[in-house]
Each structure stands twice: as C-alpha cells, then as structure tokens.
N, C-alpha and C. Protein backbone atom coordinates (compact mmCIF):
# COMPACT_ATOMS: atom_id res chain seq x y z
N UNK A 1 -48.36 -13.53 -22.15
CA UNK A 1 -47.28 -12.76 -22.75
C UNK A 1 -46.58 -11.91 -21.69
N UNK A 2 -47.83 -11.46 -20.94
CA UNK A 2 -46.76 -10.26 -19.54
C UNK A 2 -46.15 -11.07 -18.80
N UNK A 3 -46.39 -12.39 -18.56
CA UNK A 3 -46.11 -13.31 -17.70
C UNK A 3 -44.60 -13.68 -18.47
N UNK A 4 -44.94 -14.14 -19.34
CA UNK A 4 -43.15 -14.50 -19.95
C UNK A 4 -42.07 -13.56 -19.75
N UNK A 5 -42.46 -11.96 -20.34
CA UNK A 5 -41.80 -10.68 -20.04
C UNK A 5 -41.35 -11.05 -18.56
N UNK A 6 -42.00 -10.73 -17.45
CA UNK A 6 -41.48 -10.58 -15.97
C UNK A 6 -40.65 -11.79 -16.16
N UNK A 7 -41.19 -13.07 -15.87
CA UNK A 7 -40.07 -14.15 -16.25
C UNK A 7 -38.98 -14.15 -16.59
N UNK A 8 -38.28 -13.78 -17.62
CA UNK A 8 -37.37 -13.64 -18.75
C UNK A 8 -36.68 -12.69 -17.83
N UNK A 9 -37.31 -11.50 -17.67
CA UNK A 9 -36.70 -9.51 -16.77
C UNK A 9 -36.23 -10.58 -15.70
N UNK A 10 -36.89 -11.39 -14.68
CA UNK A 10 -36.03 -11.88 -13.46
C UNK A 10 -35.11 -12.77 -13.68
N UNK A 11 -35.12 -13.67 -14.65
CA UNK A 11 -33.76 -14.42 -15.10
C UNK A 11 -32.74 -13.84 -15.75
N UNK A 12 -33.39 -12.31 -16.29
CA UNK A 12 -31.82 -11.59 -16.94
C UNK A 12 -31.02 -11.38 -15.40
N UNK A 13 -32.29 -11.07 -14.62
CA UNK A 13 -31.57 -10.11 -13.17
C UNK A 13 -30.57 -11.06 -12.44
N UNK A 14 -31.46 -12.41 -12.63
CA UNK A 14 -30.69 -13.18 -11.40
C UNK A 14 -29.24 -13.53 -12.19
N UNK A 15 -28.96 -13.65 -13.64
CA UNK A 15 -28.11 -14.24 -14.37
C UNK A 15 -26.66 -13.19 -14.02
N UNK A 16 -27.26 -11.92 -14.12
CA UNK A 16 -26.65 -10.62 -13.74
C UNK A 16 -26.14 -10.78 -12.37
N UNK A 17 -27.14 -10.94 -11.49
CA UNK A 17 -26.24 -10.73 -10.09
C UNK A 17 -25.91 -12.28 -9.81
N UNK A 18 -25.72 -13.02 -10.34
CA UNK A 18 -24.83 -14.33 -10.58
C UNK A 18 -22.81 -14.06 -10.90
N UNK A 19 -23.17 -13.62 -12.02
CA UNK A 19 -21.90 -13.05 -12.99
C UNK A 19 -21.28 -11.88 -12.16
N UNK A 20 -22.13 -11.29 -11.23
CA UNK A 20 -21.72 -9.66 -10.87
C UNK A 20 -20.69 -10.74 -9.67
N UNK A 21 -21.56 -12.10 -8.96
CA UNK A 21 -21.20 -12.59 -7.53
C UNK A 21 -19.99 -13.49 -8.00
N UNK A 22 -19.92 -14.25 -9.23
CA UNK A 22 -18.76 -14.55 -9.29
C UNK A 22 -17.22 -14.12 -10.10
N UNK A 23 -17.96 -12.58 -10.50
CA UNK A 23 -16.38 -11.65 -10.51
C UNK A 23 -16.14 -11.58 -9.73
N UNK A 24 -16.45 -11.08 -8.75
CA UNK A 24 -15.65 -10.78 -7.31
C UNK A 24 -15.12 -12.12 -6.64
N UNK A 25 -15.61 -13.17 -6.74
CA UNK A 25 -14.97 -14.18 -6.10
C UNK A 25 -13.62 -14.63 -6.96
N UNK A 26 -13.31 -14.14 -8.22
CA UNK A 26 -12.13 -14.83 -8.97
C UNK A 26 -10.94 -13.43 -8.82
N UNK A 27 -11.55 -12.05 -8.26
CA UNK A 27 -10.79 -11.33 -7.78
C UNK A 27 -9.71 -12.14 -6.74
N UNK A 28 -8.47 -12.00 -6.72
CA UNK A 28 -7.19 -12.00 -6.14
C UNK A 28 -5.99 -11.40 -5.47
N UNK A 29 -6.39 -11.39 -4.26
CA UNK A 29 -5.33 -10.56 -3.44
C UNK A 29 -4.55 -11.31 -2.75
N UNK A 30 -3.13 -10.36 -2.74
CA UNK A 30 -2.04 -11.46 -2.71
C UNK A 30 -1.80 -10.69 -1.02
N UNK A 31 -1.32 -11.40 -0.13
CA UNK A 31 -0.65 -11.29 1.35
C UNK A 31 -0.30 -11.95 1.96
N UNK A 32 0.72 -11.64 3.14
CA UNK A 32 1.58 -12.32 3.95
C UNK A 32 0.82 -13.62 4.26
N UNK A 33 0.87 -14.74 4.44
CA UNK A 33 0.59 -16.21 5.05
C UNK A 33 1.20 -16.55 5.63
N UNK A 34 2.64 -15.88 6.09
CA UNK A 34 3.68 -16.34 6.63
C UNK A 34 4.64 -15.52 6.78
N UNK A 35 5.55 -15.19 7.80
CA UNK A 35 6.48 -14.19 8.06
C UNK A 35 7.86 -14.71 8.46
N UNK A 36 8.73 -14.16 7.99
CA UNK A 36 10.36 -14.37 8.06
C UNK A 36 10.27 -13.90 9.43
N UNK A 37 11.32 -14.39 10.35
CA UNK A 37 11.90 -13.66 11.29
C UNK A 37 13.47 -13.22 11.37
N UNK A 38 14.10 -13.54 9.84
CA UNK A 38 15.27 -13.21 9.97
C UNK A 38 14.99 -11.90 9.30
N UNK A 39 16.77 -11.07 9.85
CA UNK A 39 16.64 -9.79 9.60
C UNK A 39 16.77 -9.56 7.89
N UNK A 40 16.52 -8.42 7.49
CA UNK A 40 16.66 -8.01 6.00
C UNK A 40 17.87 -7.58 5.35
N UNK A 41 18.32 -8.21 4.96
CA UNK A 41 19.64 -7.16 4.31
C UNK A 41 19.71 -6.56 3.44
N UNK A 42 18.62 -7.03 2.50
CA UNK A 42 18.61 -5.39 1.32
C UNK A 42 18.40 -4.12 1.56
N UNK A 43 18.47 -3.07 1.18
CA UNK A 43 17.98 -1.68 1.54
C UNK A 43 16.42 -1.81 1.47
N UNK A 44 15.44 -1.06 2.79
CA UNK A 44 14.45 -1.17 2.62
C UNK A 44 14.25 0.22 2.53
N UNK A 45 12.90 0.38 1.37
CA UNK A 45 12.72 1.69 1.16
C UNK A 45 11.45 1.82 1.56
N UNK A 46 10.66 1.28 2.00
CA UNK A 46 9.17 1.05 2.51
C UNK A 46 8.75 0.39 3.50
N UNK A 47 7.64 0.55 3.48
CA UNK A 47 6.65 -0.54 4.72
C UNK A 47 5.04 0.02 4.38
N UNK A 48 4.43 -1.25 5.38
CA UNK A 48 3.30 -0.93 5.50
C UNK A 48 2.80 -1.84 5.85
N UNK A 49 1.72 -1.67 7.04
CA UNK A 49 1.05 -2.86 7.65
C UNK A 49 0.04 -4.15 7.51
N UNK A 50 -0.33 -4.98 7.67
CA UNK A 50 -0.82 -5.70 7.01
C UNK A 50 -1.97 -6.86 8.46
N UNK A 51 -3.19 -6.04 8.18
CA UNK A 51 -3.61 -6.68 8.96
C UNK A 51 -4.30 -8.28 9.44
N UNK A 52 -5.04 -8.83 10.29
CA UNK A 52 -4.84 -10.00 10.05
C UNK A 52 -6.53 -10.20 9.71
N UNK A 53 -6.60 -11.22 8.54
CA UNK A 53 -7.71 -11.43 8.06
C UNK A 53 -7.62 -12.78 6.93
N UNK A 54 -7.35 -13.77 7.87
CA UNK A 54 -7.18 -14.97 7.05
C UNK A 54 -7.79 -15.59 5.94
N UNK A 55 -6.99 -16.31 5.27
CA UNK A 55 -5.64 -16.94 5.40
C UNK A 55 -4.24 -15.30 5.68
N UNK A 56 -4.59 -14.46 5.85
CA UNK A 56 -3.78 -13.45 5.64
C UNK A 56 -3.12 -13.09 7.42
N UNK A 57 -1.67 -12.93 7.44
CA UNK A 57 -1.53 -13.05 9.03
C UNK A 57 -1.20 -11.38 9.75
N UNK A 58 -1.39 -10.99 10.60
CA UNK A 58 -0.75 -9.78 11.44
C UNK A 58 0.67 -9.92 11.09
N UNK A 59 1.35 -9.02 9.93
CA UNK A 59 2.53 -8.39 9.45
C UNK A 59 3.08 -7.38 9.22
N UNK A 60 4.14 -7.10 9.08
CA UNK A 60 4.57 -6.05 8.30
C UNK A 60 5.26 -6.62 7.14
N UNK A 61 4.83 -5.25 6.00
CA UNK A 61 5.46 -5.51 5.13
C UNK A 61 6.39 -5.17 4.38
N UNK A 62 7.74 -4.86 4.28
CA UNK A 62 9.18 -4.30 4.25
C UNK A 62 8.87 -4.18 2.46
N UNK A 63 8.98 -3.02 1.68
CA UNK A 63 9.32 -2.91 0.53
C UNK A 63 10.99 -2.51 0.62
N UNK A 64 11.81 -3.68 -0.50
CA UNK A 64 13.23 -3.84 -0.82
C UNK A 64 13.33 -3.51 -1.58
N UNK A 65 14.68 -2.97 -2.35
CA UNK A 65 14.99 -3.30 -3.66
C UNK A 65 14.73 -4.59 -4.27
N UNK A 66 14.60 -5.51 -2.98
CA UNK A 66 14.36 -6.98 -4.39
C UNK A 66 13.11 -7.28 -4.10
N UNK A 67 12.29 -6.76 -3.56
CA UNK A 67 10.88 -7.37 -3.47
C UNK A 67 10.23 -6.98 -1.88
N UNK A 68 9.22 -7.41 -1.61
CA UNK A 68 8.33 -7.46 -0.36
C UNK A 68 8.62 -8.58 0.46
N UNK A 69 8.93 -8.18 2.02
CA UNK A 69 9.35 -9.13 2.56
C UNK A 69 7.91 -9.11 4.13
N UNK A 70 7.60 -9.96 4.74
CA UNK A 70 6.57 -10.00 5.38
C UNK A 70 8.00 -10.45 6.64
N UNK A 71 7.14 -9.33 7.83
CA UNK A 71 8.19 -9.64 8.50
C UNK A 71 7.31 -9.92 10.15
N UNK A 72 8.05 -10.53 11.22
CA UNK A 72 6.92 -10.55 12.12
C UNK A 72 6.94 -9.12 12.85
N UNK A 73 5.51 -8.46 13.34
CA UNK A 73 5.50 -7.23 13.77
C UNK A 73 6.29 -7.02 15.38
N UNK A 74 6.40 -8.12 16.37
CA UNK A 74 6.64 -8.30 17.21
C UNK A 74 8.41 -8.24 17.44
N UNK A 75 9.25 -8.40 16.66
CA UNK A 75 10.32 -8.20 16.51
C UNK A 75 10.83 -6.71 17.13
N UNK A 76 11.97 -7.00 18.15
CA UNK A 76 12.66 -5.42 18.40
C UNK A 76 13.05 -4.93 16.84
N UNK A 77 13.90 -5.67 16.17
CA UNK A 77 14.60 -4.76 14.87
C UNK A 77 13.36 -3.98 13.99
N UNK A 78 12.48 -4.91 13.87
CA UNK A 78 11.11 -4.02 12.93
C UNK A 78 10.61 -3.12 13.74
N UNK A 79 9.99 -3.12 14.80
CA UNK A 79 10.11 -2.02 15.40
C UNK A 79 10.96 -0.90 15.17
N UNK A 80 12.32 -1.00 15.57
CA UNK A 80 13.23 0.14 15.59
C UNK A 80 12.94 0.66 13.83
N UNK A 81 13.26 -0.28 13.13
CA UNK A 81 13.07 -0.17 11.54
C UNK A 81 11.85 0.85 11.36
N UNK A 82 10.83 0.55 11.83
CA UNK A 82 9.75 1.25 11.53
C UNK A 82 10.13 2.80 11.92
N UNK A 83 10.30 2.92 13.37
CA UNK A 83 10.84 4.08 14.16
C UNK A 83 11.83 4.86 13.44
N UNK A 84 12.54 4.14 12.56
CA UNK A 84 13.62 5.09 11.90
C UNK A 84 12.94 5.83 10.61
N UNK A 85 12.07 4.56 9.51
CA UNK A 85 11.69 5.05 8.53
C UNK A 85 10.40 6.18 8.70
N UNK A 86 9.71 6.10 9.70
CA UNK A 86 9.29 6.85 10.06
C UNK A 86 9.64 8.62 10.58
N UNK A 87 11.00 8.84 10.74
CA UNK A 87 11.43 9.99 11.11
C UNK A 87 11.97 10.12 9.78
N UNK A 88 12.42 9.94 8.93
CA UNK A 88 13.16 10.06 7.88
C UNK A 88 11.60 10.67 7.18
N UNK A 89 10.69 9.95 7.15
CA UNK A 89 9.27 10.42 6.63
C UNK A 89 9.06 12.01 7.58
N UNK A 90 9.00 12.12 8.18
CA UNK A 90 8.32 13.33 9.01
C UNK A 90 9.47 14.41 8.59
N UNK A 91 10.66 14.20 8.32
CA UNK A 91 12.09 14.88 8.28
C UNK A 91 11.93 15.67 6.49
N UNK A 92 11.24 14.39 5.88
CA UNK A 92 10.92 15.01 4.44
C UNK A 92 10.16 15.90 4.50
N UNK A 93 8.93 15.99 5.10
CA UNK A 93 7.71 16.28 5.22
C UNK A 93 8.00 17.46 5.74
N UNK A 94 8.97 17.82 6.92
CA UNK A 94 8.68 19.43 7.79
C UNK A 94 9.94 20.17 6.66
N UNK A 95 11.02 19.80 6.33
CA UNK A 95 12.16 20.03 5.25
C UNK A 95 11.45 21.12 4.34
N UNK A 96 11.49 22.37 4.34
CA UNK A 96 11.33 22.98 3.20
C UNK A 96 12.07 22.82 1.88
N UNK A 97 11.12 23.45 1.24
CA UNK A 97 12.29 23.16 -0.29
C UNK A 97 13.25 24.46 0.01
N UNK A 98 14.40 24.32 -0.36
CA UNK A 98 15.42 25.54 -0.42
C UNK A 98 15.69 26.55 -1.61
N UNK A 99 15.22 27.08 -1.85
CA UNK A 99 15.43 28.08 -3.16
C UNK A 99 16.57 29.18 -2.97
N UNK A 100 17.12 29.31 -4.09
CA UNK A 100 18.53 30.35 -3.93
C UNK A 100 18.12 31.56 -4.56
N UNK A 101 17.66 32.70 -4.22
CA UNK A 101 17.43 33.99 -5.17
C UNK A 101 18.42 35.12 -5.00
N UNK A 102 18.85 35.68 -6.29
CA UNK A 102 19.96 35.91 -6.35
C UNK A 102 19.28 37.43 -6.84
N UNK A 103 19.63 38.55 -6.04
CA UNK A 103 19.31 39.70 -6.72
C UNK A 103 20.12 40.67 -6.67
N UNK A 104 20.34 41.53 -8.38
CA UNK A 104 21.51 42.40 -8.21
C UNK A 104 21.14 44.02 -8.10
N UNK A 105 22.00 44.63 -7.99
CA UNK A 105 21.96 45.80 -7.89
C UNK A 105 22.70 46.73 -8.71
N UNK A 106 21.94 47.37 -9.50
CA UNK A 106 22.54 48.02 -10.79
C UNK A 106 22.81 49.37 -10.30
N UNK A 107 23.95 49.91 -10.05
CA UNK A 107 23.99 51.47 -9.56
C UNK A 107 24.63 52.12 -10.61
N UNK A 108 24.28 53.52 -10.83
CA UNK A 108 24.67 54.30 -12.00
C UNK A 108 25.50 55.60 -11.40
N UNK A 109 26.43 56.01 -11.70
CA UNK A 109 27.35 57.03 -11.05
C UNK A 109 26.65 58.43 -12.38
N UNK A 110 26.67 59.26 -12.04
CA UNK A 110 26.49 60.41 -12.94
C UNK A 110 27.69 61.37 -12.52
C-alpha cells in the first residue's frame, strides 16, 4: 500500500513537471529574423534593441505609427536616429515642469 502511495506521489510529480516543461515550450516570442535596410518614412516614436539570439538577429527596433520595423544596427541613418531620439529623451527628462503662480496683493488705504 506505501509502495503504491510513493508510486502514484512520483507520477503526479513527473506528470507535473512534464505539463510545467511543455508550457513553456508553446510560450511565443515574436523578433526580428530579418532586417530592412531601407530608410523609414513614418514618424518613429520609439526604439529599442534587440539582441542576437537565434533564430532572432542583432537589430534595432524602430516603433512607428504603423508598426515595428527591424532595422540593421550598422546603418549611419539608425545610428544618427538613435542619437537624436535619444536627446529628445534626456531633454524630457532634465525639462522641469513649468508652473505659473500668480499672487496678489490686497492693500487697504485707511
């Protein structure tokens, strides 16, 4: 009877870390496989890098108004691109907020 118990306890376990091993394998992440080298013409409002870990390649990745564009990192324009969106970031960042306070002065004549 103890013998069936342990039995049974290690086939729940192994059934468990079975099911635990193939959620993670039907997990899905999506990335660059391939990179444009033409330039972008939508407005880009983002980025972010994308390292290489195949099938996935050394990119960048341009957020557009119309979508994500994988671009090659080696490019002068992405470069400069980066260099710009990058100061525009640091420009927000040191920018205080501006507040207007307005204070009056009530004087009374006697």
């Amino acid at each position: 009877m103890q013998m069936c118990i342990r039995g049974l306890t290690c086939l729940a376990f192994l059934a468990g870390v079975i099911l635990v091993g193939s959620a993670s394998e039907i997990k899905v992440t999506t990335c660059c496989t391939e990179m444009s080298e033409k330039s972008i013409t939508a407005p880009i409002i983002g980025y972010r890098m994308q390292r290489k870990n195949l099938p996935c390649v050394r990119a960048v990745i341009f957020e557009t108004s119309e979508g994500e564009v994988c671009s090659h990192w080696k490019q002068d324009w992405v470069f400069e691109k980066i260099k710009e969106l990058e100061q525009i970031r640091r420009a927000k960042k040191t920018t205080p907020a501006t507040t207007t306070t307005s204070s009056t002065m009530s004087t009374t004549k006697s």
